[in-house]
N, C-alpha and C. Protein backbone atom coordinates (compact mmCIF):
# COMPACT_ATOMS: atom_id res chain seq x y z
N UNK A 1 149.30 102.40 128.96
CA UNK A 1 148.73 101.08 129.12
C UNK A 1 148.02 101.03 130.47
N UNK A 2 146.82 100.24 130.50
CA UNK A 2 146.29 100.10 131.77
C UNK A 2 146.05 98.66 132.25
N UNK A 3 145.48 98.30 133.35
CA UNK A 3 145.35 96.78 133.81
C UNK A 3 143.72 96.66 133.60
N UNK A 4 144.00 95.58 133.07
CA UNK A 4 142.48 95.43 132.30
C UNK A 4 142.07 93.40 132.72
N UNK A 5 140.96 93.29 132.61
CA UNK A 5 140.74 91.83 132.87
C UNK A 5 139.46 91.51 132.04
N UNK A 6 139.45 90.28 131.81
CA UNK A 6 138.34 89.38 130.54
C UNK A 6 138.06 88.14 130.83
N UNK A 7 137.30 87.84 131.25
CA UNK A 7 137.59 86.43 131.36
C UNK A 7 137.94 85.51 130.12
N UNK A 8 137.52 86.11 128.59
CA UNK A 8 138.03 85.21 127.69
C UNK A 8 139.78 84.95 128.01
N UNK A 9 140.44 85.87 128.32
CA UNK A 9 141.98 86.20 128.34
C UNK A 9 142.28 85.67 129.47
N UNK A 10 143.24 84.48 129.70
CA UNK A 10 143.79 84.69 130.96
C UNK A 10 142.60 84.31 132.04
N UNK A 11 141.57 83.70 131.39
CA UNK A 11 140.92 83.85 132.67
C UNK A 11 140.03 84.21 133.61
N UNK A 12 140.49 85.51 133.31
CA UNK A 12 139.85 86.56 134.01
C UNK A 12 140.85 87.47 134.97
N UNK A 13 142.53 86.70 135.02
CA UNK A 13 143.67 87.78 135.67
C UNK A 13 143.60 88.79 135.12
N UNK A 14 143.78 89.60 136.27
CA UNK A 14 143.97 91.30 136.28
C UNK A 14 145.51 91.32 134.94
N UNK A 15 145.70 92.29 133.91
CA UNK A 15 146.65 91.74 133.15
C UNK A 15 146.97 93.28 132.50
N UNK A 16 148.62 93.27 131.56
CA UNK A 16 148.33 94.73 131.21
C UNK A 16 147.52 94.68 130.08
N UNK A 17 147.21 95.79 129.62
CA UNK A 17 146.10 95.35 128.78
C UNK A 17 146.95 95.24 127.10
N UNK A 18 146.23 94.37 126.19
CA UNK A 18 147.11 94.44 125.03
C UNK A 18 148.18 93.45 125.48
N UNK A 19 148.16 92.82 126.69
CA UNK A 19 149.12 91.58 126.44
C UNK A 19 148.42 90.14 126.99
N UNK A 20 149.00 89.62 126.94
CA UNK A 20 148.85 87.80 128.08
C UNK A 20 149.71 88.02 129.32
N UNK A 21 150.11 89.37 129.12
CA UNK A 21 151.35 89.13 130.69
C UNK A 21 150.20 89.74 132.03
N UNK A 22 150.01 88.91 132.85
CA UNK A 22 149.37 89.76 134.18
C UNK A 22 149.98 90.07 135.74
N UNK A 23 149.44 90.75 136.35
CA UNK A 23 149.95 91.11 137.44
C UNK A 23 150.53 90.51 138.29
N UNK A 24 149.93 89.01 138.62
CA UNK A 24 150.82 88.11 138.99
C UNK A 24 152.02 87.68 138.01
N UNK A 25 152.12 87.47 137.06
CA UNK A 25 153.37 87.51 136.17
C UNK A 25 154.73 88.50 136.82
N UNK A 26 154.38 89.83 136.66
CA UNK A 26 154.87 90.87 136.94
C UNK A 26 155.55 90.62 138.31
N UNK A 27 154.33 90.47 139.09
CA UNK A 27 154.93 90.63 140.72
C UNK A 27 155.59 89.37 140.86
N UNK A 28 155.78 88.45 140.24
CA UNK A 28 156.58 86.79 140.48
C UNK A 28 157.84 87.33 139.81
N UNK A 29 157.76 88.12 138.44
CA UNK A 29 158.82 88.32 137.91
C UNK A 29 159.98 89.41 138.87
N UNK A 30 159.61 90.55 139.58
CA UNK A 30 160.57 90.99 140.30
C UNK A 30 160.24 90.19 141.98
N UNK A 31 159.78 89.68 142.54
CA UNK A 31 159.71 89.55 143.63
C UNK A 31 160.31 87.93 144.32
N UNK A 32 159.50 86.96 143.32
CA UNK A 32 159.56 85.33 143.51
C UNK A 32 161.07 85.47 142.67
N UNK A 33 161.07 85.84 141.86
CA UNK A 33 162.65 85.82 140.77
C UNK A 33 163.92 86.57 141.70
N UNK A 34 163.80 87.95 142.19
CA UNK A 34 164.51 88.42 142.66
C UNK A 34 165.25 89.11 141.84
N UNK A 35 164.33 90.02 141.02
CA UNK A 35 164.98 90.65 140.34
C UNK A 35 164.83 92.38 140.70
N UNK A 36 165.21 93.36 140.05
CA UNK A 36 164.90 94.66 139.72
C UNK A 36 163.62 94.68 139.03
N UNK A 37 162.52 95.51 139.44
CA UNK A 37 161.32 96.07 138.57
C UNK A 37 162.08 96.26 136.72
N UNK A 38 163.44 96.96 136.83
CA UNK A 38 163.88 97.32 135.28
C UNK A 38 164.60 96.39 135.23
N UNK A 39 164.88 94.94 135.70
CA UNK A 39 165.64 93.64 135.34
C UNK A 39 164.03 92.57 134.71
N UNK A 40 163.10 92.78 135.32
CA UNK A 40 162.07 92.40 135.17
C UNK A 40 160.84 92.76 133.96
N UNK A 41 161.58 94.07 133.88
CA UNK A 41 160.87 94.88 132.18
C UNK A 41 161.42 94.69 131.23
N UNK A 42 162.64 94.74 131.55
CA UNK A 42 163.39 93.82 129.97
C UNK A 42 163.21 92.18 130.29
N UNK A 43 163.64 91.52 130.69
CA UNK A 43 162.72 90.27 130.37
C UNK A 43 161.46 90.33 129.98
N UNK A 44 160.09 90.90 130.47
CA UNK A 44 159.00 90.41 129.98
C UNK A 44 158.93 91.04 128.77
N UNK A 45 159.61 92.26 128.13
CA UNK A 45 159.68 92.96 127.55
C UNK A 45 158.39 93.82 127.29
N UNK A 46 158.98 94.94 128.41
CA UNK A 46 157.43 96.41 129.00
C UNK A 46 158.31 97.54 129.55
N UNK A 47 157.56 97.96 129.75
CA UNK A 47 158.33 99.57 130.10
C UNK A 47 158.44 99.55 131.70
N UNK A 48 159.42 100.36 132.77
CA UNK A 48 159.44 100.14 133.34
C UNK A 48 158.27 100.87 134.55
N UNK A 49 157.48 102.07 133.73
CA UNK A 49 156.67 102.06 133.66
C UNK A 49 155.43 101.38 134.19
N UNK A 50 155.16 100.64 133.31
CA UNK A 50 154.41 99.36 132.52
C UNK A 50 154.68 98.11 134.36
N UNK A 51 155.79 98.05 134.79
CA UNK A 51 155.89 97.27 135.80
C UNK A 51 155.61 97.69 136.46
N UNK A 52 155.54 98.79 137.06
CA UNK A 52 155.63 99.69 138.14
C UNK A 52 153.58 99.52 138.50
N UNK A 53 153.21 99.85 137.37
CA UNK A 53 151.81 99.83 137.17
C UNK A 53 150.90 98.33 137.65
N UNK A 54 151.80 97.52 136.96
CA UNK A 54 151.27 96.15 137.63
C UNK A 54 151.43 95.70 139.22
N UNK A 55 152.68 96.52 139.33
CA UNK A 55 152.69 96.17 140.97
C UNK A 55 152.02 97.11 141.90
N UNK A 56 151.78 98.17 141.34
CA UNK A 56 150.37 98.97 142.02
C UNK A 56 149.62 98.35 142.07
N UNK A 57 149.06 97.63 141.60
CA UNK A 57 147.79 96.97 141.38
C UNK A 57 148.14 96.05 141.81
N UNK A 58 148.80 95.30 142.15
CA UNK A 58 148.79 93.67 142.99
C UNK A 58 148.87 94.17 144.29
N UNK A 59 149.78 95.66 144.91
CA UNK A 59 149.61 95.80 146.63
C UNK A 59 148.14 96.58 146.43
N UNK A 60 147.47 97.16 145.63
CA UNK A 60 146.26 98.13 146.20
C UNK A 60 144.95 96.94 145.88
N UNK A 61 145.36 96.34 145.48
CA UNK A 61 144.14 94.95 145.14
C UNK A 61 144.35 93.48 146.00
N UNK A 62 144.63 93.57 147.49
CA UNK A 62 145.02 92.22 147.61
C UNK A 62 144.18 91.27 147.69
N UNK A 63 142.55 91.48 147.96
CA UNK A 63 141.99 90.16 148.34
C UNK A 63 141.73 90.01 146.59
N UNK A 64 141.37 90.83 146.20
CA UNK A 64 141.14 90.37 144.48
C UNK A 64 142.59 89.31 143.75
N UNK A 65 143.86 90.00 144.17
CA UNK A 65 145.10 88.80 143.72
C UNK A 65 144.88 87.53 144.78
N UNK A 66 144.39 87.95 145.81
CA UNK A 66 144.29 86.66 146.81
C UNK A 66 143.42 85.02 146.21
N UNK A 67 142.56 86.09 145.76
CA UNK A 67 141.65 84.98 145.07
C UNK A 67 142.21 84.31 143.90
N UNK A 68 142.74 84.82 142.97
CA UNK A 68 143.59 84.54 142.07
C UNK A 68 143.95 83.64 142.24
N UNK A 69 145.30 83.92 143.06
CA UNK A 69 146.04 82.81 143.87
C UNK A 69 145.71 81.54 144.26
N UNK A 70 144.60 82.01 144.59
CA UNK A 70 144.13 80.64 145.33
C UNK A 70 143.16 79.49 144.10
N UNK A 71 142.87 80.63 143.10
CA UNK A 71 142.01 79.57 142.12
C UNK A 71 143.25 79.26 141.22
N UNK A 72 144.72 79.77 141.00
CA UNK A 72 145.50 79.07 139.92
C UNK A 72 145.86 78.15 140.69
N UNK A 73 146.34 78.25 142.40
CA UNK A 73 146.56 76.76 142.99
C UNK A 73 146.01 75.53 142.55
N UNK A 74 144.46 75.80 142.86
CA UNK A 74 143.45 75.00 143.10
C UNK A 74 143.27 73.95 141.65
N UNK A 75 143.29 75.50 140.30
CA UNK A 75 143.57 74.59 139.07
C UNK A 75 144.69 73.95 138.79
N UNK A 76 145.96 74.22 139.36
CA UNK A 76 147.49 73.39 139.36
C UNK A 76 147.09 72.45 139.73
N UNK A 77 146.37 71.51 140.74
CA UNK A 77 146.36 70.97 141.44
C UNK A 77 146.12 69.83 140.81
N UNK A 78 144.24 70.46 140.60
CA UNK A 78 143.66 69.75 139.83
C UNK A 78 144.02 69.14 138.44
N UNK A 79 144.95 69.67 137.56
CA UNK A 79 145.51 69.28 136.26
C UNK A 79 146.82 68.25 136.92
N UNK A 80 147.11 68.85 138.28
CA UNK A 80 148.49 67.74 138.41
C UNK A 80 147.50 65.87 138.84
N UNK A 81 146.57 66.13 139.34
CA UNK A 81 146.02 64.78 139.84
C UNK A 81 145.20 64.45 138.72
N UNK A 82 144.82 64.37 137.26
CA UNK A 82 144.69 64.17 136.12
C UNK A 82 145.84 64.03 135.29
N UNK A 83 147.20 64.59 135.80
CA UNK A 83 148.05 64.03 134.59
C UNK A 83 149.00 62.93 135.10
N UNK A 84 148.86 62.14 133.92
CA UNK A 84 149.60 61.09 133.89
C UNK A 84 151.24 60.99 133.73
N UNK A 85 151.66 60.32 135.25
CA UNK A 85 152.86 60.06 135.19
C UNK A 85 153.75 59.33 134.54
N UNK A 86 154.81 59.35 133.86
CA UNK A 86 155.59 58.30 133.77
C UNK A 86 155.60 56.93 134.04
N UNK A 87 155.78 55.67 133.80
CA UNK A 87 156.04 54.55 134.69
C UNK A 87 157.05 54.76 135.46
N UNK A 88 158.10 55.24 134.88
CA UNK A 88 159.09 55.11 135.64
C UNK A 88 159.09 56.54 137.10
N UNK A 89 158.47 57.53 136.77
CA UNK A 89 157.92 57.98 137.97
C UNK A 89 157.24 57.95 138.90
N UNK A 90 156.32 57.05 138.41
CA UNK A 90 155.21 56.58 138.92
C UNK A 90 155.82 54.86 140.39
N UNK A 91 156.85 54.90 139.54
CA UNK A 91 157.63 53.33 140.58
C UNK A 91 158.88 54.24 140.75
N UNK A 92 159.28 55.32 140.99
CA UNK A 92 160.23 55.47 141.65
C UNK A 92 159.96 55.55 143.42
N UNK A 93 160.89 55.15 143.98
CA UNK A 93 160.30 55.05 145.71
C UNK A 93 161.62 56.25 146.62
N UNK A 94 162.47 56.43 145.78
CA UNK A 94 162.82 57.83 145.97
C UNK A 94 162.48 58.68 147.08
């Protein structure tokens, strides 16, 4: 398997190829999670392999994941200040 990107897929994230799972996936799954690379391949269910490969590619590519990063922020953001809250979240003073 290799890391492949489309913009129909995903986007345009760097991803393995033949799935929806991408490199940021991968590197959140052992790193932000705190798991093992092979605690992290059986969950997404990939070879360990297969992980090892994605996280090559997220340290030898950083301003390319950088950007990433910064455009899934940017779209979080934007979908969070378009979606509609609750009333009752919306009047909590919490």
């Amino acid at each position: 398997m290799s890391i492949t990107a489309d913009e129909e897929v995903l986007h345009g994230l760097p991803r393995l190829e033949g799935t929806r799972i991408s490199v940021l996936d991968v590197h959140d799954a052992v790193m932000a999670a705190d798991r093992t690379p092979a605690e992290a391949a059986n969950g997404l269910d990939l070879s360990l392999g297969e992980v090892y490969e994605a996280l090559a590619y997220y340290y030898t590519n950083p301003e390319e994941i950088r950007r990433f990063r910064e455009r899934r922020e940017t779209d979080r953001d934007a979908l969070d200040s378009r979606t509609v809250k609750p009333p009752i979240e919306a009047n909590d003073s919490r």
